[in-house]
Protein backbone atom coordinates (compact mmCIF):
# COMPACT_ATOMS: atom_id res chain seq x y z
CA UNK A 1 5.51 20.24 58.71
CA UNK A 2 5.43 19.08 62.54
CA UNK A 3 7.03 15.42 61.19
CA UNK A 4 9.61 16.98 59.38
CA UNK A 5 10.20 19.04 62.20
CA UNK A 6 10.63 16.28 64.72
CA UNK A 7 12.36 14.27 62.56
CA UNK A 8 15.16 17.49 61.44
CA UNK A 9 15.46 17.31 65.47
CA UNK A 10 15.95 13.67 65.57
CA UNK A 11 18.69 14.19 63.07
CA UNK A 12 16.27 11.92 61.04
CA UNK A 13 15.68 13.91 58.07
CA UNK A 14 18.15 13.50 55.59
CA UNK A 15 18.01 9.47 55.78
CA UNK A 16 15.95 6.52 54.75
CA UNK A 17 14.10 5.40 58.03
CA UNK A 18 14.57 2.12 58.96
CA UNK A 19 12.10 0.38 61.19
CA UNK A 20 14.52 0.71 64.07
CA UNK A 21 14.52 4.32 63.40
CA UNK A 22 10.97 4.85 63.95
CA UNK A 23 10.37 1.81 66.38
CA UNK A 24 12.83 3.44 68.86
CA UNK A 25 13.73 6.93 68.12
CA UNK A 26 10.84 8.40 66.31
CA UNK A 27 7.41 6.92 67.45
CA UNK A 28 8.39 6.55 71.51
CA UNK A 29 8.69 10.90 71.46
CA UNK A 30 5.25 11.25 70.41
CA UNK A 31 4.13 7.68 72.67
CA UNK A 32 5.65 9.92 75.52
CA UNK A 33 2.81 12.32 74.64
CA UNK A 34 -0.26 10.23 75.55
CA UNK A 35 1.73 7.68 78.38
CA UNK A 36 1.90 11.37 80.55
CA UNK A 37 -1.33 12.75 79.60
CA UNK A 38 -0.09 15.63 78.26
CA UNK A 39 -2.30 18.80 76.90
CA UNK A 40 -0.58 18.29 73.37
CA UNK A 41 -1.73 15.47 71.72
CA UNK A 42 0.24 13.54 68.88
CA UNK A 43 -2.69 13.93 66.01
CA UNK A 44 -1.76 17.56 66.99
CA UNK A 45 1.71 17.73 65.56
CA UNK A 46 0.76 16.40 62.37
CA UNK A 47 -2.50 18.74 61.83
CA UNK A 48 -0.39 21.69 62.54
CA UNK A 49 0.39 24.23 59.66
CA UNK A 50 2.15 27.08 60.85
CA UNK A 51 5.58 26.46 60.65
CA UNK A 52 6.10 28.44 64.46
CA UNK A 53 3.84 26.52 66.19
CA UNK A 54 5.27 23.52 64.64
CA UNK A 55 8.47 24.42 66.03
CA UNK A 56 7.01 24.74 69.84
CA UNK A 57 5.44 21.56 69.65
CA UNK A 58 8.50 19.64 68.55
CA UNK A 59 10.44 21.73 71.83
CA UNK A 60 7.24 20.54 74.09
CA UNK A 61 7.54 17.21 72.53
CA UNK A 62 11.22 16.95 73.16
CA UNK A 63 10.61 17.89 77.02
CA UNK A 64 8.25 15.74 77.31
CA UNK A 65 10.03 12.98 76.27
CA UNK A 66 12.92 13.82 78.60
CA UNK A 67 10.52 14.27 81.83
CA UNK A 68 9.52 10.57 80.52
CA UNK A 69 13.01 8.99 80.93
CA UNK A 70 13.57 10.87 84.55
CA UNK A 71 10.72 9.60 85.55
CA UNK A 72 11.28 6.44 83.95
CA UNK A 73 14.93 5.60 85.87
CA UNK A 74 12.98 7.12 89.27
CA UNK A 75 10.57 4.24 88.79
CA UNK A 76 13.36 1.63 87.49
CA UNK A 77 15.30 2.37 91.11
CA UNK A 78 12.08 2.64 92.75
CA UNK A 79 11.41 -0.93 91.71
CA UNK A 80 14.65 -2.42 92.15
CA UNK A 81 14.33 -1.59 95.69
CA UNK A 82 10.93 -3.05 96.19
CA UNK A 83 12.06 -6.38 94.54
CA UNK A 84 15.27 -6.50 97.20
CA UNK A 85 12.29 -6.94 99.92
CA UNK A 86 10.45 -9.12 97.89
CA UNK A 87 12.41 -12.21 96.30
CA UNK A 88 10.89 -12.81 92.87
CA UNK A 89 12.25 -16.23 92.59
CA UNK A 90 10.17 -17.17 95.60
CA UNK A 91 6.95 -16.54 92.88
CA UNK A 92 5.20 -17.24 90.30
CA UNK A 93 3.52 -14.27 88.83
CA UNK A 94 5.59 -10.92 90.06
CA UNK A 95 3.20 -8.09 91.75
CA UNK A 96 4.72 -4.82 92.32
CA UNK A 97 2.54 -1.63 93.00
CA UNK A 98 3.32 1.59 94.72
CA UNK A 99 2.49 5.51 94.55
CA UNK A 100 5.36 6.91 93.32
CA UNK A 101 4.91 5.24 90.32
CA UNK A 102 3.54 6.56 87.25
CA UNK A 103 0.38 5.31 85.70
CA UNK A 104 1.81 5.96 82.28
CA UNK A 105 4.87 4.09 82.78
CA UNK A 106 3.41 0.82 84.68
CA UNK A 107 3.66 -1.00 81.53
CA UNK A 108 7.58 -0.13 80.46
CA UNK A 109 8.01 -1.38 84.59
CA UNK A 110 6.18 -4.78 83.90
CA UNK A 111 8.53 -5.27 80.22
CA UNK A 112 11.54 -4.78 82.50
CA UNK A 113 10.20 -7.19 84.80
CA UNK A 114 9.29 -9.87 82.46
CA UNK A 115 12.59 -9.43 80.39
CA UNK A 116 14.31 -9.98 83.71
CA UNK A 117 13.30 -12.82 85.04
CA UNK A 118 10.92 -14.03 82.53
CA UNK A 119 7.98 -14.37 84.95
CA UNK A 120 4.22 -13.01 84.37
CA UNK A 121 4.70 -9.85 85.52
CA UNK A 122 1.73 -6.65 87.04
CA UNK A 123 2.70 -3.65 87.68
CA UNK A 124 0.27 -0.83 89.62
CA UNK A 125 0.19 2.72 90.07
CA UNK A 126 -2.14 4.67 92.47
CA UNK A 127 -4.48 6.98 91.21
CA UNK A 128 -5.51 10.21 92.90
CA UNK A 129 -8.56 8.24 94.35
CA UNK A 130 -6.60 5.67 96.01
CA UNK A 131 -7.55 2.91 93.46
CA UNK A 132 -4.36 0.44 91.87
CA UNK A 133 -4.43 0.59 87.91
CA UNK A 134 -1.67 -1.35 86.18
CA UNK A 135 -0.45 -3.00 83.30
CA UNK A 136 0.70 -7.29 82.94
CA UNK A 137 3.04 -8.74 80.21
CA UNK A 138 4.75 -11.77 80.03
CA UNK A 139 7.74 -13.28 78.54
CA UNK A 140 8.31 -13.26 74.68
CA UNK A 141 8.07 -16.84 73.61
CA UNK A 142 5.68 -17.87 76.54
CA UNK A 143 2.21 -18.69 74.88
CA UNK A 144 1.80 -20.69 77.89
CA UNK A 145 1.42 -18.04 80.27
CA UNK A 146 -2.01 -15.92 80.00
CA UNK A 147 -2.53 -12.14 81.82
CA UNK A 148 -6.24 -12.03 80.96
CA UNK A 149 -7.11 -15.33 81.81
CA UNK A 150 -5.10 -14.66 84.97
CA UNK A 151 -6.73 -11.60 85.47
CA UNK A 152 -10.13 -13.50 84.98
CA UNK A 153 -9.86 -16.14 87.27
CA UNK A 154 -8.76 -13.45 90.04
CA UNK A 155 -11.83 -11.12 88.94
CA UNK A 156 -12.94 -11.20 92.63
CA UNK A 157 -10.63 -8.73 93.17
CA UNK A 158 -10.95 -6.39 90.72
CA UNK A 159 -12.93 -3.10 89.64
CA UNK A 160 -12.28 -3.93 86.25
CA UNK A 161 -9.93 -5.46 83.77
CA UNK A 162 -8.94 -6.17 79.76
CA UNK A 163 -6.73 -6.74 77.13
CA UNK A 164 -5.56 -9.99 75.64
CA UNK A 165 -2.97 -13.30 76.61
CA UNK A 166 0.25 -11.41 76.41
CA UNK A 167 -0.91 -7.86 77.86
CA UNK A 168 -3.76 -6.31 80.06
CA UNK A 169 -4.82 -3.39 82.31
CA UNK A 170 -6.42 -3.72 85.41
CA UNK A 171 -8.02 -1.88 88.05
CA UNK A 172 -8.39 -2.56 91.58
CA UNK A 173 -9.07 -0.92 95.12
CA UNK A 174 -5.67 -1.15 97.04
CA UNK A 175 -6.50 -2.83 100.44
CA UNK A 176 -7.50 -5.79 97.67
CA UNK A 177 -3.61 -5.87 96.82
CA UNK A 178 -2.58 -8.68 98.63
CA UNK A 179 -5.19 -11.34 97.81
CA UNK A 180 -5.12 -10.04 94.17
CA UNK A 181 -1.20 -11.40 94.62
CA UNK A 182 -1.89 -14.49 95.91
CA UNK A 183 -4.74 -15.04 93.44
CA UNK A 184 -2.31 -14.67 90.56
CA UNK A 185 0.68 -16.48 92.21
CA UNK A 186 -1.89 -19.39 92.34
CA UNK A 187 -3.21 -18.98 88.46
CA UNK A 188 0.84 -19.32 87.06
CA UNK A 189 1.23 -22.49 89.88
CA UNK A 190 1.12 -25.04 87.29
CA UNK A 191 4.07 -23.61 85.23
CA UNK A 192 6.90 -25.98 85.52
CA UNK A 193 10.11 -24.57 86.29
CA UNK A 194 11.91 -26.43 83.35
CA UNK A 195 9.77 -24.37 81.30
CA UNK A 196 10.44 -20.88 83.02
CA UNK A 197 12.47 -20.10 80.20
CA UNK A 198 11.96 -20.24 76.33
CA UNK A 199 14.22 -21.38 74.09
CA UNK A 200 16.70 -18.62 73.03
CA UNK A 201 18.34 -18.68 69.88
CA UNK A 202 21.49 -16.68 70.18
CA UNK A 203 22.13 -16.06 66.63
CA UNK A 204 20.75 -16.85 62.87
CA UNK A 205 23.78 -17.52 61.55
CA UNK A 206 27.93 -17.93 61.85
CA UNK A 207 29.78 -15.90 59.28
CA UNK A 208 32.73 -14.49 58.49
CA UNK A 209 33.31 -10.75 58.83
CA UNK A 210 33.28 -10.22 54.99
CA UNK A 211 30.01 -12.15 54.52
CA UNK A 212 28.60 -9.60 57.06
CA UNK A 213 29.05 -7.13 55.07
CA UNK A 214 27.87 -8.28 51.89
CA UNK A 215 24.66 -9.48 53.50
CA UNK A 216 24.05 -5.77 54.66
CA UNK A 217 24.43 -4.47 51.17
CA UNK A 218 20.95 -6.27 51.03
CA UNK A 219 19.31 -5.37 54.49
CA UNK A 220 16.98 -2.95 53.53
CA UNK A 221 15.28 -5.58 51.50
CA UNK A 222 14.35 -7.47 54.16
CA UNK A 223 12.99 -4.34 56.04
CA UNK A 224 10.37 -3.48 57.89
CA UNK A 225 11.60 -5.92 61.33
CA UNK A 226 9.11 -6.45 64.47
CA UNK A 227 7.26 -8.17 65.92
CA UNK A 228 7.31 -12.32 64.57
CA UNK A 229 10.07 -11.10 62.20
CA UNK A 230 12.98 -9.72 64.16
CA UNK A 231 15.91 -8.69 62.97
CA UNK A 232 18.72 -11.40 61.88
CA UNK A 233 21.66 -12.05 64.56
CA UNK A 234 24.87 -12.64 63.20
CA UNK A 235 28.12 -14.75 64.94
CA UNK A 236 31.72 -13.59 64.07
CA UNK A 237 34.42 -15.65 65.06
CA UNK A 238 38.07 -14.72 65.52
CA UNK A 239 37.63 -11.01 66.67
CA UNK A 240 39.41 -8.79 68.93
CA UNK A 241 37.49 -7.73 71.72
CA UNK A 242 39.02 -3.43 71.12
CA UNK A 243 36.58 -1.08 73.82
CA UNK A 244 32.52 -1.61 74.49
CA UNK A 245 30.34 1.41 73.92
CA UNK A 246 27.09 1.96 76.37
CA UNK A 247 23.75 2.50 74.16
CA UNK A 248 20.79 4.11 75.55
């Protein structure tokens, strides 16, 4: 009863989900619950059975979620303004740490990072004991680069690390920030430049409007899309460019 909830909420209910649906609109509300540490836990919503509690979950869900994206564009402007004192192109591995950030959120900071300008990145947060715990990704396509083997060879400088080539935690005490940067700027050294970037392939296909639509009379076929199977990208010639919609 708490999923159908949520998902009568989401305006969800009364459709097939696609994987999009539940990648970003569904599954990210209850992700919210555990990235803030909150009292309600996700496991909670689907144990419930009284249709009233069910109900103030979803609400406390839907809060949550909210405080989640405030805090999220606090910590997006927050690090936009640490990066203006701190040129990324003038690194290899990007380093960014600071106490206003969340430790739930250090990971969605180091995705925007990487996505950006397709560079290791680490992101840290400071705990109520002073100590730096963050989160490293890299670039999609970059097998080359590896955060725990980065985080390894700088292990001198750490509390205490894990995870796996494309995305780790680590902890460390904060007046070991600076050599912990260096340490990893030295690790992604051998990177050539010519291959900073992958190679992006803008779309699957060129078609015409009307094969388009044909081919999405078949979509859900395809279905579920993620990781190592994304979704096709289509080119249409000959359009005209009418108004541009923002999506959040």
């Amino acid at each position: 009863i708490g999923l159908r909830l949520l998902l009568s909420a989401l305006k969800l209910s009364d459709k097939n989900l696609s994987s999009q649906d539940v990648g970003m609109r569904f599954v990210p509300k209850l992700n919210s619950l555990s990235r803030l540490e909150t009292p309600l836990k996700a496991l909670d919503l689907f144990l419930v059975e009284d249709a009233m509690e069910a109900q103030r979950m979803v609400e406390d869900v839907l809060k949550n979620n909210q405080r989640r994206v405030s805090l999220l564009e606090e910590s997006e402007n927050l690090l936009d303004s640490l990066i203006l004192m701190n040129d990324p192109s003038a690194h290899n591995a990007l380093f960014f740490w600071s106490d206003q950030f969340h430790r739930g959120l250090v990971g969605l900071l180091a995705t925007k990072l990487v996505q950006k300008y397709q560079k290791p990145a680490f992101v840290a947060a400071v705990t109520a004991d002073g100590t730096l715990v963050g989160s490293a990704r890299i670039p999609e396509g970059r097998e080359d680069f590896n955060v725990f083997e980065a985080l390894k060879h700088s292990e001198q400088h750490l509390i205490k690390y894990g995870g796996h080539p494309a995305a780790a935690g680590f902890e460390l005490e904060k007046d070991k920030a600076e050599e912990l940067a260096s340490a990893l700027d030295q690790f992604f050294a051998g990177s050539k430049e010519a291959e900073a970037l992958p190679t992006v392939h803008y779309y699957d296909q060129d078609l015409s409007f009307r094969e388009v639509k044909e081919f999405m009379n078949h979509w859900d076929r395809l279905e579920p899309f993620g990781t190592q199977f994304a979704a096709p990208v289509f080119k249409i010639s000959d359009l005209i460019f009418v108004a541009q919609k923002t999506l959040k």
